[in-house]
C-alpha atoms as a PDB file:
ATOM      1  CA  UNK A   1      -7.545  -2.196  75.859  1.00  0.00           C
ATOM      2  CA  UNK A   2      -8.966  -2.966  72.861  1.00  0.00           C
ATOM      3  CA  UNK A   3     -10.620  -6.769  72.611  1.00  0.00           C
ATOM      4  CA  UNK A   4      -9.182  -8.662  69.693  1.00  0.00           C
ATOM      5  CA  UNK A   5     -12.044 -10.399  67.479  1.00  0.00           C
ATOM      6  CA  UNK A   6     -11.699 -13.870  67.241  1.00  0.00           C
ATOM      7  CA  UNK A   7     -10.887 -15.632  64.325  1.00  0.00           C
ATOM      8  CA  UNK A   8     -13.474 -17.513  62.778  1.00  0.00           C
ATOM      9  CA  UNK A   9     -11.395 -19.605  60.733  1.00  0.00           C
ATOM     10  CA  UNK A  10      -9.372 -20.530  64.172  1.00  0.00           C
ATOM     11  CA  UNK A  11     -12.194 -20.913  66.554  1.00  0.00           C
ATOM     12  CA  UNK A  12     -14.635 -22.998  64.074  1.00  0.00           C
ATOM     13  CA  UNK A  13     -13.880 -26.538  63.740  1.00  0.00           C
ATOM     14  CA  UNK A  14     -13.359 -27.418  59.795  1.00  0.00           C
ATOM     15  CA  UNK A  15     -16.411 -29.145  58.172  1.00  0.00           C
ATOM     16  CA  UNK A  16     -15.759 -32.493  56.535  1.00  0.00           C
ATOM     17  CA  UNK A  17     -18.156 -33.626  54.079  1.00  0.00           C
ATOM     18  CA  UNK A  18     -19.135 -37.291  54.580  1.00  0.00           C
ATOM     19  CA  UNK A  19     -18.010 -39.616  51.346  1.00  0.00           C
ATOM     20  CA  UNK A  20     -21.003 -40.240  50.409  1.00  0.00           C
ATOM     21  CA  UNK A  21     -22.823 -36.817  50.018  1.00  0.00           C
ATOM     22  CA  UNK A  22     -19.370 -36.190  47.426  1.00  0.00           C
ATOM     23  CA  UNK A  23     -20.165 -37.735  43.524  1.00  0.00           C
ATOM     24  CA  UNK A  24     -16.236 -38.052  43.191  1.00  0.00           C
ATOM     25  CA  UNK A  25     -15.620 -40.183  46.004  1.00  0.00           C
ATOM     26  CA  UNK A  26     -18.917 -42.318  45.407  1.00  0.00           C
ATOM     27  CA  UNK A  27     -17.069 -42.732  41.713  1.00  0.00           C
ATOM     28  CA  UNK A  28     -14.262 -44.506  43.553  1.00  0.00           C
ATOM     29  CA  UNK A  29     -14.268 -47.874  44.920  1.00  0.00           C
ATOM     30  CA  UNK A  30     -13.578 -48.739  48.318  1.00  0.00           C
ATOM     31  CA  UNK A  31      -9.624 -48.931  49.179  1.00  0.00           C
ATOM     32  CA  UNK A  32     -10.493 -52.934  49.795  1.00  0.00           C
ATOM     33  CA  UNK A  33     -12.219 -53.645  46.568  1.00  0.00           C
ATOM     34  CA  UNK A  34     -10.032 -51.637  43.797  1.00  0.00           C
ATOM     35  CA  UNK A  35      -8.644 -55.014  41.732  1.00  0.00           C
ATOM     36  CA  UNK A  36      -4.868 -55.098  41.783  1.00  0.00           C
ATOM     37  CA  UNK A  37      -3.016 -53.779  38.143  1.00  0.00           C
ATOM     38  CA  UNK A  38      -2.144 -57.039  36.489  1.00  0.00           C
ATOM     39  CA  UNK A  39       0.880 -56.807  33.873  1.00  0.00           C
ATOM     40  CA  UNK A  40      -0.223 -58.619  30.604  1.00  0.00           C
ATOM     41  CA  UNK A  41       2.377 -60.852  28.131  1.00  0.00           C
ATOM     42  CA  UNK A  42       4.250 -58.059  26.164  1.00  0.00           C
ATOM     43  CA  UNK A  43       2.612 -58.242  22.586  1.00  0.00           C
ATOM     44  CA  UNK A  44       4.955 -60.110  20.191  1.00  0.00           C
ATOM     45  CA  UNK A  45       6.743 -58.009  17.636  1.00  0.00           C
ATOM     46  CA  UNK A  46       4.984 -59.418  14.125  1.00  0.00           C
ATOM     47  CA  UNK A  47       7.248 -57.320  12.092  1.00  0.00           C
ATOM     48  CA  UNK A  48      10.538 -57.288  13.656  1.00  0.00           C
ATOM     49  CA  UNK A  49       9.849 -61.346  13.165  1.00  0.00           C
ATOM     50  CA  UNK A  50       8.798 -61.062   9.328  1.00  0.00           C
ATOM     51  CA  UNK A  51      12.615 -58.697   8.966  1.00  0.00           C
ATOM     52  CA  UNK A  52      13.848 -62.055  10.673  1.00  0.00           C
ATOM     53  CA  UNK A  53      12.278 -64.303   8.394  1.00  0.00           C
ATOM     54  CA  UNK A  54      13.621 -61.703   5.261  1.00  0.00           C
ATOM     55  CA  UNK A  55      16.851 -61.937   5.666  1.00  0.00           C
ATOM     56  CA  UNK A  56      16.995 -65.975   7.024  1.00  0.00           C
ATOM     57  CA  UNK A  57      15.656 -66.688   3.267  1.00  0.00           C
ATOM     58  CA  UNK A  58      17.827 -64.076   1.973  1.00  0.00           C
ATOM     59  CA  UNK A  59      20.749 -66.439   3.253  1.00  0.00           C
ATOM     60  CA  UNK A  60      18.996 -69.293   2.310  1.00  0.00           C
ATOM     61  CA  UNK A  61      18.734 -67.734  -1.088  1.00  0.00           C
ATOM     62  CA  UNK A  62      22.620 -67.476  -1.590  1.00  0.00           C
ATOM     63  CA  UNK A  63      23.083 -70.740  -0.062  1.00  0.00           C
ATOM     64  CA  UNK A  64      21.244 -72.160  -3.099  1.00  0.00           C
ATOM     65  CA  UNK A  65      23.467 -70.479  -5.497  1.00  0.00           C
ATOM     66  CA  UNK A  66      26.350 -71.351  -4.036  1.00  0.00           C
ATOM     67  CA  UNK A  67      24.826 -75.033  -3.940  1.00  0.00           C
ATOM     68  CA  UNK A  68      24.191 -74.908  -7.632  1.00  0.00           C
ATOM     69  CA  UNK A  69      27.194 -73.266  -8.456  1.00  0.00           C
ATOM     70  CA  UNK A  70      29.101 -76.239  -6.144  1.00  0.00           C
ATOM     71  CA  UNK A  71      27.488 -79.037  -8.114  1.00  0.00           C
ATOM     72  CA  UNK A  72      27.982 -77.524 -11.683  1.00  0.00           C
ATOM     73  CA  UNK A  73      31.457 -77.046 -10.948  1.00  0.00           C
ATOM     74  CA  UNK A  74      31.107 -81.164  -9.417  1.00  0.00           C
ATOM     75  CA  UNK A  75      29.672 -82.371 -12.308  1.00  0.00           C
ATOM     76  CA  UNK A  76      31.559 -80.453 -14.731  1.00  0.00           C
ATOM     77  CA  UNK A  77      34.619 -83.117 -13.951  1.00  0.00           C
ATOM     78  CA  UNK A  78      32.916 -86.055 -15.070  1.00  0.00           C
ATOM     79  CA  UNK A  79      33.998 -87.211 -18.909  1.00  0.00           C
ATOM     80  CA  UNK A  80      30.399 -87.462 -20.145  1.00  0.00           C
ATOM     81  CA  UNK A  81      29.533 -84.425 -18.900  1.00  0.00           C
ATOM     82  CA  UNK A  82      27.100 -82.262 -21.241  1.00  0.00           C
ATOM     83  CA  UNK A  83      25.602 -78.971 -19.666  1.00  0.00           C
ATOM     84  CA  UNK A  84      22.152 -79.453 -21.552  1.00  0.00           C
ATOM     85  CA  UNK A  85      22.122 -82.837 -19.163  1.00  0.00           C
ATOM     86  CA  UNK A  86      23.016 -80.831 -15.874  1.00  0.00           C
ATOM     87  CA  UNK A  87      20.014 -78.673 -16.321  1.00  0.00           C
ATOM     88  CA  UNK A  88      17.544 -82.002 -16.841  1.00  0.00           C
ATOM     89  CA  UNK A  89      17.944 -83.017 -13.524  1.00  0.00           C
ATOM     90  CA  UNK A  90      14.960 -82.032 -11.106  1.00  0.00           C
ATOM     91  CA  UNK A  91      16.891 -81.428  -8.540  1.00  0.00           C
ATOM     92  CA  UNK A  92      18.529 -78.604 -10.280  1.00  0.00           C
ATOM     93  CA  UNK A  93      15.816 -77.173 -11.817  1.00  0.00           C
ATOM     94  CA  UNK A  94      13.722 -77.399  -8.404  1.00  0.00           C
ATOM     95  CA  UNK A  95      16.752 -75.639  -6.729  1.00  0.00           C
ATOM     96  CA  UNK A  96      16.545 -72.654  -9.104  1.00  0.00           C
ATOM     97  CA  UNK A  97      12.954 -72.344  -8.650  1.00  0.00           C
ATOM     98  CA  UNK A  98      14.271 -72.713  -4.794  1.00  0.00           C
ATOM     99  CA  UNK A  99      16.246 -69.533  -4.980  1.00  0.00           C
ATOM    100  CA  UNK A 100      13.461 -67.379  -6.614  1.00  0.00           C
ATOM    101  CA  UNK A 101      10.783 -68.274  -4.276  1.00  0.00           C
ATOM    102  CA  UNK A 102      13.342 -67.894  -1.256  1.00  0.00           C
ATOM    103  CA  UNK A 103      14.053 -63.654  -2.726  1.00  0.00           C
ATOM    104  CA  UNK A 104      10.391 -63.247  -3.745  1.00  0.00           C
ATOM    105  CA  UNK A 105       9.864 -64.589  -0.025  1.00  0.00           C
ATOM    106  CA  UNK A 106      12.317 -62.281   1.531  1.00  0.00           C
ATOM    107  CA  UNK A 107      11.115 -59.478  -0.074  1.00  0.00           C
ATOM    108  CA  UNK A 108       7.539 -60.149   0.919  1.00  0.00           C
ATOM    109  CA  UNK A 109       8.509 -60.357   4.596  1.00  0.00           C
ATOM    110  CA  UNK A 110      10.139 -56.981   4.487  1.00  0.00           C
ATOM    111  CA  UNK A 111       7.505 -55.199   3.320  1.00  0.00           C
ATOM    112  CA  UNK A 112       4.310 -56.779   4.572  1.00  0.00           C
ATOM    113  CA  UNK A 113       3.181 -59.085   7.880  1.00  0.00           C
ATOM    114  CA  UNK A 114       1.211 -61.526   5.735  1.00  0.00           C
ATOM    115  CA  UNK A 115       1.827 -63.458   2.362  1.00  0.00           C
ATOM    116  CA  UNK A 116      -0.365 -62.858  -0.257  1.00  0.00           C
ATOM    117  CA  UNK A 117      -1.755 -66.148  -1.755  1.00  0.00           C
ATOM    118  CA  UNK A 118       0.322 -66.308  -4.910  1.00  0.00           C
ATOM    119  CA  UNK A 119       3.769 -66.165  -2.845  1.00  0.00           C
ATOM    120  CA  UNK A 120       2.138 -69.598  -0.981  1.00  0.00           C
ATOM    121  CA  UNK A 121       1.060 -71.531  -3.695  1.00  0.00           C
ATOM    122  CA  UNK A 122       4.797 -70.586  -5.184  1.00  0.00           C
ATOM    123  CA  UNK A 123       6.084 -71.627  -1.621  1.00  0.00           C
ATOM    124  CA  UNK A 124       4.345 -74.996  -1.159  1.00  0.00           C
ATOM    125  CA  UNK A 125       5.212 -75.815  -4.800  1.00  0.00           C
ATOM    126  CA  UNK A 126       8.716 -75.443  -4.538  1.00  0.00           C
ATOM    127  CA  UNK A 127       9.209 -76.497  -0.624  1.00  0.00           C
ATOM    128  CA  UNK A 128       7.519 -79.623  -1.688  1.00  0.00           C
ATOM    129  CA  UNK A 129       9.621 -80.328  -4.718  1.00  0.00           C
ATOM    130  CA  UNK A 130      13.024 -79.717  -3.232  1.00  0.00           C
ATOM    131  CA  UNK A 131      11.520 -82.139  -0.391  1.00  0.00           C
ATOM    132  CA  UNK A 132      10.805 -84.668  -2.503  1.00  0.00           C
ATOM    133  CA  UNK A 133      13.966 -84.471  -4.863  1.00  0.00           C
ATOM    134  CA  UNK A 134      15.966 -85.081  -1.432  1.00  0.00           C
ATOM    135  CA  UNK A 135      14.317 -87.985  -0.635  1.00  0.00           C
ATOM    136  CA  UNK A 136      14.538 -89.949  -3.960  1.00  0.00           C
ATOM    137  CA  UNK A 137      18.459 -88.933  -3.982  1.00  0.00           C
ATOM    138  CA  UNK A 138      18.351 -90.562  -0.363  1.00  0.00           C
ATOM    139  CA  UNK A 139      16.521 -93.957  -1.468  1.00  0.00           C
ATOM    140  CA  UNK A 140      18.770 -94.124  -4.849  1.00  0.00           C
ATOM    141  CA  UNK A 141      22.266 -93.254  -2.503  1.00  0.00           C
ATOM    142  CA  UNK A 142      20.755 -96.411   0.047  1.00  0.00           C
ATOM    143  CA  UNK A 143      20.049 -98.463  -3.030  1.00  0.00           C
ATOM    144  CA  UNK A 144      23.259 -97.744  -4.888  1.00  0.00           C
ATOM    145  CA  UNK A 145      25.134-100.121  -2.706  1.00  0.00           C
ATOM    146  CA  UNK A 146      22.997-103.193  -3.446  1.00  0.00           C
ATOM    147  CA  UNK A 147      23.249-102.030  -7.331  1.00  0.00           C
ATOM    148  CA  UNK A 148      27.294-102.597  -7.065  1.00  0.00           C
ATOM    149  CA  UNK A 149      28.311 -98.871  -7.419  1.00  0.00           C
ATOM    150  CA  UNK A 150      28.985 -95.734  -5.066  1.00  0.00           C
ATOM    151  CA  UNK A 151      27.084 -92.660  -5.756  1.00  0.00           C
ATOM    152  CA  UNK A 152      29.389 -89.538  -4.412  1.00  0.00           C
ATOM    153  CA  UNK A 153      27.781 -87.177  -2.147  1.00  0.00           C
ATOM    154  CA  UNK A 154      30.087 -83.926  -2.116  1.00  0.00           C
ATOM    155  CA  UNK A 155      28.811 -80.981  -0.102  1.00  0.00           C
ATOM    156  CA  UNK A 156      27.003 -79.568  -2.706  1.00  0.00           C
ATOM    157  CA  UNK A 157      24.853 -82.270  -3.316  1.00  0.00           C
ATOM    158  CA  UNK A 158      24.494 -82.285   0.502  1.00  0.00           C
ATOM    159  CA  UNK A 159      23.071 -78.493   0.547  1.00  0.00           C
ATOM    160  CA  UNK A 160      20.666 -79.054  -2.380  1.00  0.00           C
ATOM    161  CA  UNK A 161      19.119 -82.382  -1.769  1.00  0.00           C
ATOM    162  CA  UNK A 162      19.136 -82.378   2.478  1.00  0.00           C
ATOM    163  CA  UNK A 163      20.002 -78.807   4.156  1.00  0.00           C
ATOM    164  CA  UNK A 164      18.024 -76.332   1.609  1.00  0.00           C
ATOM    165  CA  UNK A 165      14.773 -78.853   1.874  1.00  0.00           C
ATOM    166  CA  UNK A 166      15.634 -78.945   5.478  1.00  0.00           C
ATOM    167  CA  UNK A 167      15.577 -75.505   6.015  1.00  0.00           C
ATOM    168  CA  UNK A 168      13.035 -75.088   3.543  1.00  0.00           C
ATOM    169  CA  UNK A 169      10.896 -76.933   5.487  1.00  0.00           C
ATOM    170  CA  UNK A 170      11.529 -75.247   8.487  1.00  0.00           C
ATOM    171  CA  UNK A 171      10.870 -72.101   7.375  1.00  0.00           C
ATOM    172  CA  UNK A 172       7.279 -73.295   6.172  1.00  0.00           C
ATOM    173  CA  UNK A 173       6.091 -74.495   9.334  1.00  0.00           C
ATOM    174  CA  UNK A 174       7.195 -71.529  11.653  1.00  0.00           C
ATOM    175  CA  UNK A 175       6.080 -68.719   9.000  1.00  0.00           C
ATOM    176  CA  UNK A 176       3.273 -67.299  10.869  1.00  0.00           C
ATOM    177  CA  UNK A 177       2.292 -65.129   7.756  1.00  0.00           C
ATOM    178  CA  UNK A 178       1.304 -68.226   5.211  1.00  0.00           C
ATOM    179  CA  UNK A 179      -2.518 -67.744   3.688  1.00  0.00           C
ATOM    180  CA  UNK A 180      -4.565 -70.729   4.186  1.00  0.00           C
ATOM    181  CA  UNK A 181      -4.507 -72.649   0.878  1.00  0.00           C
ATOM    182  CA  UNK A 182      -7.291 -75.077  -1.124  1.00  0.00           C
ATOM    183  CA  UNK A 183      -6.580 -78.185  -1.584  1.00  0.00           C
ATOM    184  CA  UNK A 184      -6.908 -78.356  -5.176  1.00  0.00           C
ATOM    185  CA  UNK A 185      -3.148 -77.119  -4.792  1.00  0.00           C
ATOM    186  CA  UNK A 186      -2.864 -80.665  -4.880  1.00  0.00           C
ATOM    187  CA  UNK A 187      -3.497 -81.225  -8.482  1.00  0.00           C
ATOM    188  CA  UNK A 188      -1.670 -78.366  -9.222  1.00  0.00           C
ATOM    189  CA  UNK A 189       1.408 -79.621  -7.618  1.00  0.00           C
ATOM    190  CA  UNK A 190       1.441 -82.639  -9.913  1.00  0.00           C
ATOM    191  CA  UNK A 191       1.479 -80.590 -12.830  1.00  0.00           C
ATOM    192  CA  UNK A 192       5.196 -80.124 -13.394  1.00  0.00           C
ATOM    193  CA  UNK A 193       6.254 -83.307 -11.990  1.00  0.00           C
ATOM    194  CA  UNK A 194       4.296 -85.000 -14.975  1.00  0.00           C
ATOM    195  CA  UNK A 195       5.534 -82.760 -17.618  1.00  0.00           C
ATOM    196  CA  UNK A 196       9.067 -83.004 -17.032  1.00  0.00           C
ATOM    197  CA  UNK A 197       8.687 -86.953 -16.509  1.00  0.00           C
ATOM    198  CA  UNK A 198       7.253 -87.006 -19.521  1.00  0.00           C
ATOM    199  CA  UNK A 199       9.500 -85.025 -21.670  1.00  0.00           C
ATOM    200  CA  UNK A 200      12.209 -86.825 -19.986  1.00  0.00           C
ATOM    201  CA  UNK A 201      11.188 -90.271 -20.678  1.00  0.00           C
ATOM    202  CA  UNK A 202      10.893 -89.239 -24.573  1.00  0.00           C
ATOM    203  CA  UNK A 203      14.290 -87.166 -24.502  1.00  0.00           C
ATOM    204  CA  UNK A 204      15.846 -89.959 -23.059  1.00  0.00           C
ATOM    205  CA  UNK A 205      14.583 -92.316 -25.548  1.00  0.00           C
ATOM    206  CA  UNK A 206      16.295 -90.157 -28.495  1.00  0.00           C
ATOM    207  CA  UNK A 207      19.661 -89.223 -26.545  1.00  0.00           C
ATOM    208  CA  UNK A 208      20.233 -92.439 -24.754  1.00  0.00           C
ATOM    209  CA  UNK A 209      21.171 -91.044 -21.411  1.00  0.00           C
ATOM    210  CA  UNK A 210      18.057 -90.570 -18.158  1.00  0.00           C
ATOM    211  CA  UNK A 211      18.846 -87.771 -15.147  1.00  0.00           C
ATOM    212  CA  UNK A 212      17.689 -91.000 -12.758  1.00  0.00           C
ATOM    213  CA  UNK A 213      18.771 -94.852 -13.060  1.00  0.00           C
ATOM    214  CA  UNK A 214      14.615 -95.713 -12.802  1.00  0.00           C
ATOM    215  CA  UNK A 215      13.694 -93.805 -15.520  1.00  0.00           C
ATOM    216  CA  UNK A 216      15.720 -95.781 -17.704  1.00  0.00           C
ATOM    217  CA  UNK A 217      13.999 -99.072 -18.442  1.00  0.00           C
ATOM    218  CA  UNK A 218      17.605-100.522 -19.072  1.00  0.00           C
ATOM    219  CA  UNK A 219      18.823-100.205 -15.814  1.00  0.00           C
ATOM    220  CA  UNK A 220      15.663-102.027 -14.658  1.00  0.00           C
ATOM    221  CA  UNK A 221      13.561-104.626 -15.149  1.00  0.00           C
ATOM    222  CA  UNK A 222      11.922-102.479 -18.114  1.00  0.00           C
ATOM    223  CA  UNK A 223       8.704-100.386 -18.532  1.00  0.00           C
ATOM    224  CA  UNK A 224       6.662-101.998 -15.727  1.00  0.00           C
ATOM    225  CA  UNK A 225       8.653-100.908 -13.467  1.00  0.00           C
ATOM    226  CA  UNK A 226       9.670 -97.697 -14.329  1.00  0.00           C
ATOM    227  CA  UNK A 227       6.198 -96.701 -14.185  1.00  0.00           C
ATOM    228  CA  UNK A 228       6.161 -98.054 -10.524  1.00  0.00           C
ATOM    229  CA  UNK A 229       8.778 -95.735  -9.709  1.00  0.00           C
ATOM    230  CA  UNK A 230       6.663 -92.805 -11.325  1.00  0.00           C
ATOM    231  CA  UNK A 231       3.674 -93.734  -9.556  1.00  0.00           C
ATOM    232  CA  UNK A 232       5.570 -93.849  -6.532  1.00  0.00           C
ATOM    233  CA  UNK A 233       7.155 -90.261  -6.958  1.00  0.00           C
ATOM    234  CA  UNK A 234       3.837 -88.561  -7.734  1.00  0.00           C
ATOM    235  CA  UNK A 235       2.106 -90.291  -4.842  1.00  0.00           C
ATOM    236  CA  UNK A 236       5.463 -88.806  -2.553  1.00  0.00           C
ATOM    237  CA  UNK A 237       4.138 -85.216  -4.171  1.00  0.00           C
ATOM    238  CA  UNK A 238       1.159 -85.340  -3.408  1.00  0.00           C
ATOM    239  CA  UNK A 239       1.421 -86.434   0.306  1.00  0.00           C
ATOM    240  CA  UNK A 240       4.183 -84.207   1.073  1.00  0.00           C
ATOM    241  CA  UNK A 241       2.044 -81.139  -0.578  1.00  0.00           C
ATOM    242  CA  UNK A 242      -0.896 -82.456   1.289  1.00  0.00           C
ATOM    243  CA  UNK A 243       1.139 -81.856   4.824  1.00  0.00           C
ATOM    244  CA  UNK A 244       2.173 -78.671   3.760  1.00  0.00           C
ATOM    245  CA  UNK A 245      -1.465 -77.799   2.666  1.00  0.00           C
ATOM    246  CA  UNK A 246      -2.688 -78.381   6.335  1.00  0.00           C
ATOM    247  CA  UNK A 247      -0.113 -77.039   8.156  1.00  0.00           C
ATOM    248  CA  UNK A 248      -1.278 -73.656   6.290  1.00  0.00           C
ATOM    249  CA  UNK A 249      -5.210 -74.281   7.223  1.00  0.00           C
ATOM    250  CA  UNK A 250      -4.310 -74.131  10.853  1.00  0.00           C
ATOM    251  CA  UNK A 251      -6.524 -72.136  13.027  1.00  0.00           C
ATOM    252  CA  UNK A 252      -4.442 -68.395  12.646  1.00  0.00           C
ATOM    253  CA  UNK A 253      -5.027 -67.585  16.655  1.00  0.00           C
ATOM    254  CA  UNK A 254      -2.762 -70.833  17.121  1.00  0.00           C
ATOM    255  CA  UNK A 255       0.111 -68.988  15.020  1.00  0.00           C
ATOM    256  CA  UNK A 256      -1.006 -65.310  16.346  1.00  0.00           C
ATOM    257  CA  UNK A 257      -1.853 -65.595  19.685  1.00  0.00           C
ATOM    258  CA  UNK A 258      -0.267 -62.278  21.550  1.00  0.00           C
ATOM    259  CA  UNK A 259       1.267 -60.852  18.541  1.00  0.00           C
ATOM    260  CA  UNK A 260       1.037 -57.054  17.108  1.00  0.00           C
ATOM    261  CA  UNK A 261       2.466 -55.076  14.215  1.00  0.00           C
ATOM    262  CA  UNK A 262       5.015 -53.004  15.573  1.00  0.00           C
END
């Protein structure tokens, strides 16, 4: 009989080489010491947020012009109505601005994650005038009943002087895209305020008739205190502007934290 040669790869034991002669397992860490996979807060979608914003002012946009539209069609009833007067009042011409700065805004948030400054100092403008118009319609609608007459609030007048601003408002505050403004925006803000008081004091002179009982010094104790009553509006400006002005010089990781451009 023939003897069978043994197998060396059955007879010799296999040869394990010790973990730490072997670079790749020196590379690892120990099974004990590996730190556990942590799952981080899901980045927050910047864009799908700005779409968001685009079409909220969008609505708010139509909501103006059917708010206009309203009180035209309101005012158009009344027997001394004159549509040179309807366009005098601030409120109206504040709301147009309103609507443009509300599609320019839209727009904007399509298209890019961050405002350029222009779009802002449009913004703040316009947010702070609608603002303020609302709340001198509120004080003269308080103070019409100790002035013996009702002032009619129809829904209209509602969306322009109280919702829009509301909203308005809103939207400035949660828009994480807003540059951070100067504060000589505050001067600025005063500009159009004074020239339409001022053109309106002299129109109403010639025409007899004032957008706002306190402009007239008829319908109160005279001069003195009409100018009260100015001083009083352009100090509401600028403090409301000056809020809005702040809220945009925020620290940006307090509006950012998290967030990504999807």
């Amino acid at each position: 009989m023939c003897a069978r040669a043994a197998d060396p790869a059955r007879t010799k034991p296999t040869e394990r080489v010790p973990a730490a002669a072997n670079p790749v397992m020196r590379a690892l860490p120990a099974a004990g010491t590996r730190p556990a996979l942590t799952r981080g807060p899901r980045p927050f979608p910047v864009r799908r947020v700005r779409q968001a914003f685009g079409v909220g002012r969008l609505l708010l946009a139509g909501l103006g012009v059917a708010a206009l539209l309203g009180y035209f069609d309101y005012v158009l009833g009344f027997a001394t109505f004159q549509i040179y007067n309807f366009y005098s009042y601030f409120t109206v011409q504040s709301g147009m601005a309103a609507v443009v700065a509300f599609v320019a805004g839209a727009i904007v948030a399509f298209r890019h994650t961050v405002d350029p400054p222009w779009l802002d100092w449009f913004r703040l403008l316009v947010t702070t005038y609608i603002t303020v118009s609302g709340i001198v319609f509120l004080t003269i609608v308080i103070q019409s009943s100790n002035r013996d007459y009702t002032i009619e609030v129809p829904w209209s007048s509602q969306l322009l002087h109280f919702w829009i601003p509301a909203i308005a408002l809103l939207d400035w505050l949660t828009d994480a895209g807003k540059a951070r403004l100067p504060w000589k925006i505050l001067a600025w803000g005063l500009v159009v305020p004074s020239i339409w008081g001022v053109f309106t004091l002299i129109r109403g002179s010639i025409v007899g008739w004032y957008p706002y009982f306190f402009l007239d010094p008829v319908q109160v104790s005279g001069p003195l205190e009409t100018a009260v009553y100015c001083l009083v509006a352009l100090t509401l400006f600028t403090a409301i502007a000056a809020v809005l002005t702040a809220t945009s010089r925020l620290p940006q990781w307090m509006w950012r934290r998290g967030s990504t451009a999807e």
